[in-house]
C-alpha atoms as a PDB file:
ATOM      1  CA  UNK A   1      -1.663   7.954 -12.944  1.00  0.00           C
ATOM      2  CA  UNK A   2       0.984   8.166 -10.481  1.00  0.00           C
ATOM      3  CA  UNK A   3       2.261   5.446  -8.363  1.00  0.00           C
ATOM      4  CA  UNK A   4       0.595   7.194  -5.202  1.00  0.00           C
ATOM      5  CA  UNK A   5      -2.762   7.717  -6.961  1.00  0.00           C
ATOM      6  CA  UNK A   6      -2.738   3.854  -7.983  1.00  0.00           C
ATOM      7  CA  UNK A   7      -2.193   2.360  -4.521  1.00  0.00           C
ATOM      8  CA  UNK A   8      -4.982   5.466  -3.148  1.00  0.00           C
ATOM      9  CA  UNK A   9      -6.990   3.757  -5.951  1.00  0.00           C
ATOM     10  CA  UNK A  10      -7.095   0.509  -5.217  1.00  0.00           C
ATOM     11  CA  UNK A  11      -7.159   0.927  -1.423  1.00  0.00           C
ATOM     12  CA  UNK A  12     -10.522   2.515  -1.960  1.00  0.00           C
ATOM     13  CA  UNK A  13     -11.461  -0.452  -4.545  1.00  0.00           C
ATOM     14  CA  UNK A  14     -10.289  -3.352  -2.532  1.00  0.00           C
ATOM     15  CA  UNK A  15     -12.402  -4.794   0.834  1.00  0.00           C
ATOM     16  CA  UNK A  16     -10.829  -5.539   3.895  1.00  0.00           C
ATOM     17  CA  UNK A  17      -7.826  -2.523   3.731  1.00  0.00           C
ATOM     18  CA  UNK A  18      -7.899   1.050   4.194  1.00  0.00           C
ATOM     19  CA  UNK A  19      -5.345   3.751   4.793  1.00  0.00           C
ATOM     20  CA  UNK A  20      -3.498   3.313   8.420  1.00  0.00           C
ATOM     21  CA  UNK A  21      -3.261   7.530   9.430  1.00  0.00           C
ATOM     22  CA  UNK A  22      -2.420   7.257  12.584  1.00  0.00           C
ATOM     23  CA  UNK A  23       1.772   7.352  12.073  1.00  0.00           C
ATOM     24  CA  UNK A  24       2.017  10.222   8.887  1.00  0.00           C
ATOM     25  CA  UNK A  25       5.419  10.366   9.866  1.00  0.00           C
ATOM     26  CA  UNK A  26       6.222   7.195   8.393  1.00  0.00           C
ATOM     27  CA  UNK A  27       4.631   7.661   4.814  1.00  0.00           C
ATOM     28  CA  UNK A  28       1.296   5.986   2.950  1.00  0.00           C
ATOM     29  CA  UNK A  29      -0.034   3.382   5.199  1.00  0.00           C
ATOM     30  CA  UNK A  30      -2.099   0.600   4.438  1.00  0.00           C
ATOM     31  CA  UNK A  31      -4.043  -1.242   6.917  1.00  0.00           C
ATOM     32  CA  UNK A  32      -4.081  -4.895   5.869  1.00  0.00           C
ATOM     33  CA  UNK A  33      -6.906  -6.774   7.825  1.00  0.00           C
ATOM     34  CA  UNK A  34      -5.900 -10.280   9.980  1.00  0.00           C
ATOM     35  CA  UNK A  35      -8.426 -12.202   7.494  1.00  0.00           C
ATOM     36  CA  UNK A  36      -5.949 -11.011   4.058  1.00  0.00           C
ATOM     37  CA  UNK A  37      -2.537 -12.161   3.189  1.00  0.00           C
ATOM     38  CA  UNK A  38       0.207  -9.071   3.230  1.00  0.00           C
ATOM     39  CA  UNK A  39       1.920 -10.734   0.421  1.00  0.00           C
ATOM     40  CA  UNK A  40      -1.087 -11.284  -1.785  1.00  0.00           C
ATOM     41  CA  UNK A  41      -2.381  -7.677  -1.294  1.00  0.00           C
ATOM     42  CA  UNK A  42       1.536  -6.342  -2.353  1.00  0.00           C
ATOM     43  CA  UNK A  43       1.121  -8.838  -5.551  1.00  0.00           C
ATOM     44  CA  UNK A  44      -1.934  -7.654  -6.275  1.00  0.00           C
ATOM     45  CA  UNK A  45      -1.385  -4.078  -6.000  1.00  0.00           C
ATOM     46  CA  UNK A  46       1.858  -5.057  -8.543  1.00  0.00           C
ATOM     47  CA  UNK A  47      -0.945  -6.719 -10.855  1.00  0.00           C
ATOM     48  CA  UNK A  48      -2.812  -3.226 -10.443  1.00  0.00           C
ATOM     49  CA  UNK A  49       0.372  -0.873 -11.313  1.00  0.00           C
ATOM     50  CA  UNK A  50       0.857  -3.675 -14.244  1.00  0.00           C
ATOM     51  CA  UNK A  51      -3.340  -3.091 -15.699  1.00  0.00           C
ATOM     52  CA  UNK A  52      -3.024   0.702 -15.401  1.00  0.00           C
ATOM     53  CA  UNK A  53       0.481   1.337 -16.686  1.00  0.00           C
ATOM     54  CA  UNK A  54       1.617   3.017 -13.734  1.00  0.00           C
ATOM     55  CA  UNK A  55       5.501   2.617 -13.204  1.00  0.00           C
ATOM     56  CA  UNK A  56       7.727   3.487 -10.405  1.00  0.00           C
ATOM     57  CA  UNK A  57      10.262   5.888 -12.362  1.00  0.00           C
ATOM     58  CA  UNK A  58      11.013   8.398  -9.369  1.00  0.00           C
ATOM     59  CA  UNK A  59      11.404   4.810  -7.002  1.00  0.00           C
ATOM     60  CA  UNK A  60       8.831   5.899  -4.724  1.00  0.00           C
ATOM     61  CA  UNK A  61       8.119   1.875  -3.883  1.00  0.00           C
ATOM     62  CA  UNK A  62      11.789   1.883  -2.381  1.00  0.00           C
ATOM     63  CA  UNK A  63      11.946   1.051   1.111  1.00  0.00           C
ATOM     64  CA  UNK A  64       8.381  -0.280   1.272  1.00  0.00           C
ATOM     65  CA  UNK A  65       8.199  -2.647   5.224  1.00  0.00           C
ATOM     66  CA  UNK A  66       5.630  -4.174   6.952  1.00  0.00           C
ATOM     67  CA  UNK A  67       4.314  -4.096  10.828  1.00  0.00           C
ATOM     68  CA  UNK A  68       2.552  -6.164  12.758  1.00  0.00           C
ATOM     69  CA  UNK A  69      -0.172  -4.888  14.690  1.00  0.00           C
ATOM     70  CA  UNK A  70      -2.314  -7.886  16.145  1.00  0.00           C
ATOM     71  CA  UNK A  71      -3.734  -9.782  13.737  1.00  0.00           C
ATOM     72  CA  UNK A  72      -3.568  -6.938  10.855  1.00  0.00           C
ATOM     73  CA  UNK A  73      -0.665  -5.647   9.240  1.00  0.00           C
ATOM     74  CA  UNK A  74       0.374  -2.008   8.160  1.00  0.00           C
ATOM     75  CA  UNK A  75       2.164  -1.779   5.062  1.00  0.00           C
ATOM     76  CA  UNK A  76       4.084   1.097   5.191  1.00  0.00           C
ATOM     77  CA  UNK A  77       5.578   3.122   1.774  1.00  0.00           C
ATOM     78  CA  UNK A  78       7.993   5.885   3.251  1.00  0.00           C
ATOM     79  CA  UNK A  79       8.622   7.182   0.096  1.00  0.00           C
ATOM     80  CA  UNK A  80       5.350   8.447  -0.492  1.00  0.00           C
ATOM     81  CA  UNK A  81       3.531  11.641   1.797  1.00  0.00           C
ATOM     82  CA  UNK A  82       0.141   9.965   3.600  1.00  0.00           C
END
């Protein structure tokens, strides 16, 4: 499983985010709702990678940032085509 396929993964598995489409240009986006912690969905998508064996060998992670948008937040991965 690639590092892409993983996060698409447990996007779909995990209530309260979903993919943020609006800004392609910026890579993968995940829409983090105002009730959910940023940090604790980033550590456990890490948990996730760790449970499935998926590692980060071409660095697609790199560059990873957060936005605010309201209450939610969009965690942005550049690296990797939305």
């Amino acid at each position: 499983m690639t590092v892409a396929e993983a996060i698409r993964e447990y996007v779909n598995e995990t209530e309260g985010l979903e993919f943020y489409e609006q800004e392609p240009e910026k890579g993968l986006g995940i829409l983090v709702k105002g009730d959910n912690s940023y940090m604790e969905t980033i550590m456990n998508l890490t948990k996730y990678f760790d449970d499935h064996n998926v590692d980060d060998v071409n660095l697609e992670l790199e560059g990873m940032y957060v936005e605010c948008q309201g209450d939610d937040v969009i965690v942005f991965f550049p690296n990797i085509e939305a």
